[in-house]
N, C-alpha and C. Protein backbone atom coordinates (compact mmCIF):
# COMPACT_ATOMS: atom_id res chain seq x y z
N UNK A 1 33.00 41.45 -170.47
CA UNK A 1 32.18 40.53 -171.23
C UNK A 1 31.91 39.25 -170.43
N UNK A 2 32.92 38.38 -169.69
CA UNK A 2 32.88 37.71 -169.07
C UNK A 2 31.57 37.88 -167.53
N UNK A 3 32.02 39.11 -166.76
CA UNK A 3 31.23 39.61 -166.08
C UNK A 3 29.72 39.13 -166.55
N UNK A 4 29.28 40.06 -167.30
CA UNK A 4 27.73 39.75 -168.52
C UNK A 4 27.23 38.62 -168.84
N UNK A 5 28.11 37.69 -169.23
CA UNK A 5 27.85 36.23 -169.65
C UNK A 5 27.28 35.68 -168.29
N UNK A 6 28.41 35.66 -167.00
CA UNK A 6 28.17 35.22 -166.16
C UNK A 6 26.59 35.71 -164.94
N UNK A 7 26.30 36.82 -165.63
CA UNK A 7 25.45 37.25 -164.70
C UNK A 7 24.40 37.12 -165.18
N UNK A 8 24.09 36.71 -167.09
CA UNK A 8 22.91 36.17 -167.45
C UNK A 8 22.81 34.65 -167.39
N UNK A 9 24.28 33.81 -167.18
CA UNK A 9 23.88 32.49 -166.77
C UNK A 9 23.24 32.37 -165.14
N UNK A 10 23.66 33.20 -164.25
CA UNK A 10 23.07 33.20 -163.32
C UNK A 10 21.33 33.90 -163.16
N UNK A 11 21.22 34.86 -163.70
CA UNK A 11 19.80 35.45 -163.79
C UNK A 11 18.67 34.11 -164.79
N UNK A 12 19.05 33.47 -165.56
CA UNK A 12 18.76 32.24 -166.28
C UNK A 12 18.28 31.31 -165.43
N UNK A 13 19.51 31.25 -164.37
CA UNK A 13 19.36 30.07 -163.34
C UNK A 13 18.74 29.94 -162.63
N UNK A 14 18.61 31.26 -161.92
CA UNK A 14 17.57 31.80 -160.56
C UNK A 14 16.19 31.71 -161.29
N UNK A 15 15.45 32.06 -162.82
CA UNK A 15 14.26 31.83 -163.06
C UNK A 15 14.23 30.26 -163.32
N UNK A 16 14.82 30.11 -163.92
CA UNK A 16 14.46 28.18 -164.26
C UNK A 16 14.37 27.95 -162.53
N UNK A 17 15.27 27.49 -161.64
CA UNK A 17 15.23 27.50 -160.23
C UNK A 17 13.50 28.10 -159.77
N UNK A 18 13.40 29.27 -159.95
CA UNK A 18 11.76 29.62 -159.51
C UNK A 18 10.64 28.98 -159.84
N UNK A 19 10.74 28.91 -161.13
CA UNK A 19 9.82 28.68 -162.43
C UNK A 19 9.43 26.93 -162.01
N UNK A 20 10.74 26.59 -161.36
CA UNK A 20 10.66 24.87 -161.15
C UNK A 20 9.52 24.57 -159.85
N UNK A 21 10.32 25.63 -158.77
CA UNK A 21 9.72 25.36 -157.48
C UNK A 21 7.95 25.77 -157.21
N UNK A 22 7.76 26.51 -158.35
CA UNK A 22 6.58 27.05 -158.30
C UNK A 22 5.44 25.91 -159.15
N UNK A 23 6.14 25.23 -159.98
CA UNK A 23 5.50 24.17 -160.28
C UNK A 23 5.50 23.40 -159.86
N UNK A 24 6.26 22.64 -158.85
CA UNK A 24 5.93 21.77 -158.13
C UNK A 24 5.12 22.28 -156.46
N UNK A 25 5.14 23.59 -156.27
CA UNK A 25 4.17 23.70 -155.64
C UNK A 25 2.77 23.71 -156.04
N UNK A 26 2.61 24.20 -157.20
CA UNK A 26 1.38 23.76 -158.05
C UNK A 26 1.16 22.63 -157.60
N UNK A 27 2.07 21.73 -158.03
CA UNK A 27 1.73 20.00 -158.72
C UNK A 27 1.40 19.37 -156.58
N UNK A 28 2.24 20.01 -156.20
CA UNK A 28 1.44 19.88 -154.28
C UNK A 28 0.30 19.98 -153.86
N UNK A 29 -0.41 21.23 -154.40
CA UNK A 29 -1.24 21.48 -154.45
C UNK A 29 -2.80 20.61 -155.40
N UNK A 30 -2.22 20.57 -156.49
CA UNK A 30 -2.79 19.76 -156.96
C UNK A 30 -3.09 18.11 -156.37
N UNK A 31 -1.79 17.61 -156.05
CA UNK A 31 -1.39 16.22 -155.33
C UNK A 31 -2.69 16.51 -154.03
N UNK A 32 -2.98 17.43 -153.39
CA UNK A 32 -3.70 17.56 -152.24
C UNK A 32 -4.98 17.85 -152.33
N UNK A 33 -5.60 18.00 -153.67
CA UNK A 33 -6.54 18.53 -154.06
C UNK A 33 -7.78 17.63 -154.06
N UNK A 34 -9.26 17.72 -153.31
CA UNK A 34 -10.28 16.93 -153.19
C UNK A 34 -10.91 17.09 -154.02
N UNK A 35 -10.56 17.92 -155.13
CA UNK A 35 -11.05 18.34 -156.46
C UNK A 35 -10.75 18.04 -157.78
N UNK A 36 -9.70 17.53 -157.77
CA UNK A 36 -8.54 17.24 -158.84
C UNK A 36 -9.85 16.59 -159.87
N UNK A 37 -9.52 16.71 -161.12
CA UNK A 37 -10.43 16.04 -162.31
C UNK A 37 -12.01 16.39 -161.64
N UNK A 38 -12.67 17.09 -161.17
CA UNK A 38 -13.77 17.38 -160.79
C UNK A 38 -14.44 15.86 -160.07
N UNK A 39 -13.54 15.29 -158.78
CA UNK A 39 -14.04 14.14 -158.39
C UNK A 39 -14.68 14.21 -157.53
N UNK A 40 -16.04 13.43 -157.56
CA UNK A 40 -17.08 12.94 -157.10
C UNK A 40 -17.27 12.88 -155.50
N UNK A 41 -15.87 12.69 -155.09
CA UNK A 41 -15.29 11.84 -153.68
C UNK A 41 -14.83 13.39 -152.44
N UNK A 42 -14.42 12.74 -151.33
CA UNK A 42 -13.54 13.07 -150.36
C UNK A 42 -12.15 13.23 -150.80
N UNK A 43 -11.54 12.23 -151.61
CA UNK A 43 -10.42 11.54 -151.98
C UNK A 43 -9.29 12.66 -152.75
N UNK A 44 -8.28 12.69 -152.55
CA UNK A 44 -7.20 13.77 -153.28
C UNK A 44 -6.08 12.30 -153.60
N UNK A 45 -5.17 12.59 -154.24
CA UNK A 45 -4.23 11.62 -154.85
C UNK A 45 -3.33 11.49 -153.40
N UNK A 46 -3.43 12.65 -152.19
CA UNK A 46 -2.78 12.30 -151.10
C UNK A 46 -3.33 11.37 -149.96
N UNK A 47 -4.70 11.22 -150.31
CA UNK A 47 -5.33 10.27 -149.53
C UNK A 47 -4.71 8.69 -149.55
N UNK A 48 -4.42 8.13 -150.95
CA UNK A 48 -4.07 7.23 -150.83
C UNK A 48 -2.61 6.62 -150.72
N UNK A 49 -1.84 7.73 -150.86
CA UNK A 49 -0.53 8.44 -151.18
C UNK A 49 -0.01 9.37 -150.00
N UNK A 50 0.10 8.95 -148.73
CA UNK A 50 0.66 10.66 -148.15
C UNK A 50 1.70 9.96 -148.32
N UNK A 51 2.08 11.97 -148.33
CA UNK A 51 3.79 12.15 -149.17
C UNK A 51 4.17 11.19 -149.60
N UNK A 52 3.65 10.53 -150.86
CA UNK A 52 4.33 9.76 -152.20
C UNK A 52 4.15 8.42 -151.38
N UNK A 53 3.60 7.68 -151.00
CA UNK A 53 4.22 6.62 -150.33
C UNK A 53 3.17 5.46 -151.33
N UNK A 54 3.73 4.53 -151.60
CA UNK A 54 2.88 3.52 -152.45
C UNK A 54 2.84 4.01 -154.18
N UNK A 55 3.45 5.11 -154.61
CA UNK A 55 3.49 5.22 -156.08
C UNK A 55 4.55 4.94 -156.93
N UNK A 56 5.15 3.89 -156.01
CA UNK A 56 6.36 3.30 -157.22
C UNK A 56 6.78 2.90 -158.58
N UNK A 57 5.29 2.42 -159.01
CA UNK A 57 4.91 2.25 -160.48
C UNK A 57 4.79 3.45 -160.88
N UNK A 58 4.14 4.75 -160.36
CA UNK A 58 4.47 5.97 -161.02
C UNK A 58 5.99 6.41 -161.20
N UNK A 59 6.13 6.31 -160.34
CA UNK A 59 7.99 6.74 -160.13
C UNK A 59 8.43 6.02 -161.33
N UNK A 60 8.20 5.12 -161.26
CA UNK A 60 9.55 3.93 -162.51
C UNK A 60 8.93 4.40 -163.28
N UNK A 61 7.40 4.85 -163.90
CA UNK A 61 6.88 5.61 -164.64
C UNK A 61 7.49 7.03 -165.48
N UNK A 62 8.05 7.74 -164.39
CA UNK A 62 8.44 8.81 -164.39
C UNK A 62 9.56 8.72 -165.03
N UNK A 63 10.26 8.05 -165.42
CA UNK A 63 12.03 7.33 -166.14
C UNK A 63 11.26 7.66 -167.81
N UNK A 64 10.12 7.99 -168.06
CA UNK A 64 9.81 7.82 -169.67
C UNK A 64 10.00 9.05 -169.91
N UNK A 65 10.90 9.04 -170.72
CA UNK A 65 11.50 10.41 -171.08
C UNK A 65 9.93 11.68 -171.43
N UNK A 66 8.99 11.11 -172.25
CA UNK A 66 8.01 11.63 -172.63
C UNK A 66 6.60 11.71 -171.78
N UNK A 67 7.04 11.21 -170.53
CA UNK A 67 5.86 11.22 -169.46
C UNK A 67 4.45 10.75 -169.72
N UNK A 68 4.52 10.40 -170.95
CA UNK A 68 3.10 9.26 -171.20
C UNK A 68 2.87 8.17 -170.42
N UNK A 69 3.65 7.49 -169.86
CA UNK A 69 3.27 6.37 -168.73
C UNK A 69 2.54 7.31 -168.06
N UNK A 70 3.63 7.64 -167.35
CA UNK A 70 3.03 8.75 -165.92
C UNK A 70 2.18 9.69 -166.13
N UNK A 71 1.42 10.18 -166.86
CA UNK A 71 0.59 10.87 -167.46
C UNK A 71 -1.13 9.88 -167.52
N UNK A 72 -0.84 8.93 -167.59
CA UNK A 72 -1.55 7.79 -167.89
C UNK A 72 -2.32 6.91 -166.14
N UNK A 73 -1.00 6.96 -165.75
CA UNK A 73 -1.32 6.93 -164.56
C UNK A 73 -1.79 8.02 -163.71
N UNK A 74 -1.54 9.03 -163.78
CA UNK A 74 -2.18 9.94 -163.02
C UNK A 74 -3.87 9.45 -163.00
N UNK A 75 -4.27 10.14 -164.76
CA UNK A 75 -5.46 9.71 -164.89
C UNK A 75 -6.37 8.78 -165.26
N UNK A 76 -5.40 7.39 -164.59
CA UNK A 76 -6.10 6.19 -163.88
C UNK A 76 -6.69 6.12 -163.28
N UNK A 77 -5.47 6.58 -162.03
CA UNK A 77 -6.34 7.02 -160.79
C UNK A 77 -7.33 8.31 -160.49
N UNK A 78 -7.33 9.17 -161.10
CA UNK A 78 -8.39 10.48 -161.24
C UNK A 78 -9.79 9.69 -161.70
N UNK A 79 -9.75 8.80 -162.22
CA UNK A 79 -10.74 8.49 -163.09
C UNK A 79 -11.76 6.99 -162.36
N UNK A 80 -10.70 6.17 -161.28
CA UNK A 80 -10.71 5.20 -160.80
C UNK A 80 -11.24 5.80 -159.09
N UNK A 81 -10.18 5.72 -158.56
CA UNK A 81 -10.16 5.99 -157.03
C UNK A 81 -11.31 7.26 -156.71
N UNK A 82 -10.62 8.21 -157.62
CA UNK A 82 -10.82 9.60 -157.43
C UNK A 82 -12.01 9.63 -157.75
N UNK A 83 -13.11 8.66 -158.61
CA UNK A 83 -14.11 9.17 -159.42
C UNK A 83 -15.09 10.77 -159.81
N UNK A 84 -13.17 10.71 -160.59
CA UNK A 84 -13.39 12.29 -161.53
C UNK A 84 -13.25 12.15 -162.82
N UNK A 85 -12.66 13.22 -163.47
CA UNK A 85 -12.59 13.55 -165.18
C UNK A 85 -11.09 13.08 -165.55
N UNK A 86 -10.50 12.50 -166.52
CA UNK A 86 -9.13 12.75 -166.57
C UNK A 86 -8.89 14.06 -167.51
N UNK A 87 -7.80 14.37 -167.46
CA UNK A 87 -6.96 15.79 -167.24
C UNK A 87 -6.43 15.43 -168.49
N UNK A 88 -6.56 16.73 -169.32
CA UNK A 88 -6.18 16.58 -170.45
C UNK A 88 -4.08 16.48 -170.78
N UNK A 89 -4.24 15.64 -171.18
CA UNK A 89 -2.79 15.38 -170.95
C UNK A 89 -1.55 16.05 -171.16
N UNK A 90 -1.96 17.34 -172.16
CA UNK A 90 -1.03 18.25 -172.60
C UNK A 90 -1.39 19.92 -171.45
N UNK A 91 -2.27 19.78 -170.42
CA UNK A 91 -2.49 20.96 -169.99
C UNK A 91 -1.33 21.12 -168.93
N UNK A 92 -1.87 22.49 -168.40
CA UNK A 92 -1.30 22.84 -166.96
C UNK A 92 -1.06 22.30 -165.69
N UNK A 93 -2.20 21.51 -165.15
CA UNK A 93 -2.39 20.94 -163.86
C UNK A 93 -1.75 19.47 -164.20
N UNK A 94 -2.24 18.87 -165.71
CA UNK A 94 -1.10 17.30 -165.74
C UNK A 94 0.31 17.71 -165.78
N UNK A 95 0.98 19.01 -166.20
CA UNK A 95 2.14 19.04 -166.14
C UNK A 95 2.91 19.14 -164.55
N UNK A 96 1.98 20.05 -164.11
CA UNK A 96 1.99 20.08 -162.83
C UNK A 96 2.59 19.27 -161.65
N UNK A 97 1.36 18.18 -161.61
CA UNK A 97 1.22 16.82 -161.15
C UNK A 97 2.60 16.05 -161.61
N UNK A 98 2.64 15.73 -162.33
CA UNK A 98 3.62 15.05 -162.97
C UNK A 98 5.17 15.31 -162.64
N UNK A 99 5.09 16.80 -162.51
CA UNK A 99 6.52 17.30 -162.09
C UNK A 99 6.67 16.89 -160.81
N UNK A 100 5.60 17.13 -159.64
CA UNK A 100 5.69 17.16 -158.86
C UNK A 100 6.08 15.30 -157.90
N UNK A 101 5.11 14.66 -158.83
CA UNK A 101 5.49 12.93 -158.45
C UNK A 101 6.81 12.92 -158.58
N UNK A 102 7.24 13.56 -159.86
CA UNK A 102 9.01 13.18 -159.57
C UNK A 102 9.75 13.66 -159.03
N UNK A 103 9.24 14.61 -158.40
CA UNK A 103 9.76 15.05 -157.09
C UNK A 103 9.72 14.23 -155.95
N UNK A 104 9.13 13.35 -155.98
CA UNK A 104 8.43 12.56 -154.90
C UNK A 104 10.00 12.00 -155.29
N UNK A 105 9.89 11.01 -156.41
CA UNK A 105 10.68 10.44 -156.14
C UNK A 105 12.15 10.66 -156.41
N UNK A 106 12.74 11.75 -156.04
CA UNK A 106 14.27 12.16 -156.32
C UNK A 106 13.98 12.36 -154.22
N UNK A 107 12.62 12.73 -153.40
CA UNK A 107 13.46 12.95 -152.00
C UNK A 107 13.77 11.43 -151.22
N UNK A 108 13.23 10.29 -152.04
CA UNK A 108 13.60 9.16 -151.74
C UNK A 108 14.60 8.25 -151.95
């Protein structure tokens, strides 16, 4: 029984573990994207940003348990810099994004 327990906390672990890394490759992808919010520009969120650098207000952002700051900010800048669409806040690609900034800031 023990055996069993232990081998569905591990089979549990290894998908959450996947499930994570694959979204923040999303949210990379996205982060790199000259397309993001259907923008107008050259511009990707890494243009002004390589690898995370200057999004500290997102980061301290990212501390809101409910990701509405940071959610907010994303599509500031989508909407500002980027001159694109903002991203509906409950979809795929904002969850994405979002995961992935705080990734940014846990390699710092």
């Amino acid at each position: 029984m023990r055996q069993a327990c232990f081998t569905l906390v591990l089979i549990l672990s290894l998908f959450i573990a996947s499930a994570y890394a694959q979204t923040n490759e999303n949210g990379k992808k996205l982060f790199n994207n000259k397309r993001l919010g259907n923008s107008s520009n050259e511009r990707s969120c890494n243009t002004c940003h390589p690898a995370g650098k200057g999004i500290d207000s997102a980061k301290f952002a990212a501390m809101d348990t409910n990701d509405a700051s940071l959610k907010g900010i994303v599509n500031k800048c989508i909407e500002g810099p980027l001159m694109g669409k903002a991203l509906p806040t409950e979809s795929q690609e904002m969850n994405d994004i979002v995961q992935y900034i705080k990734s940014l800031g846990n390699q710092k």
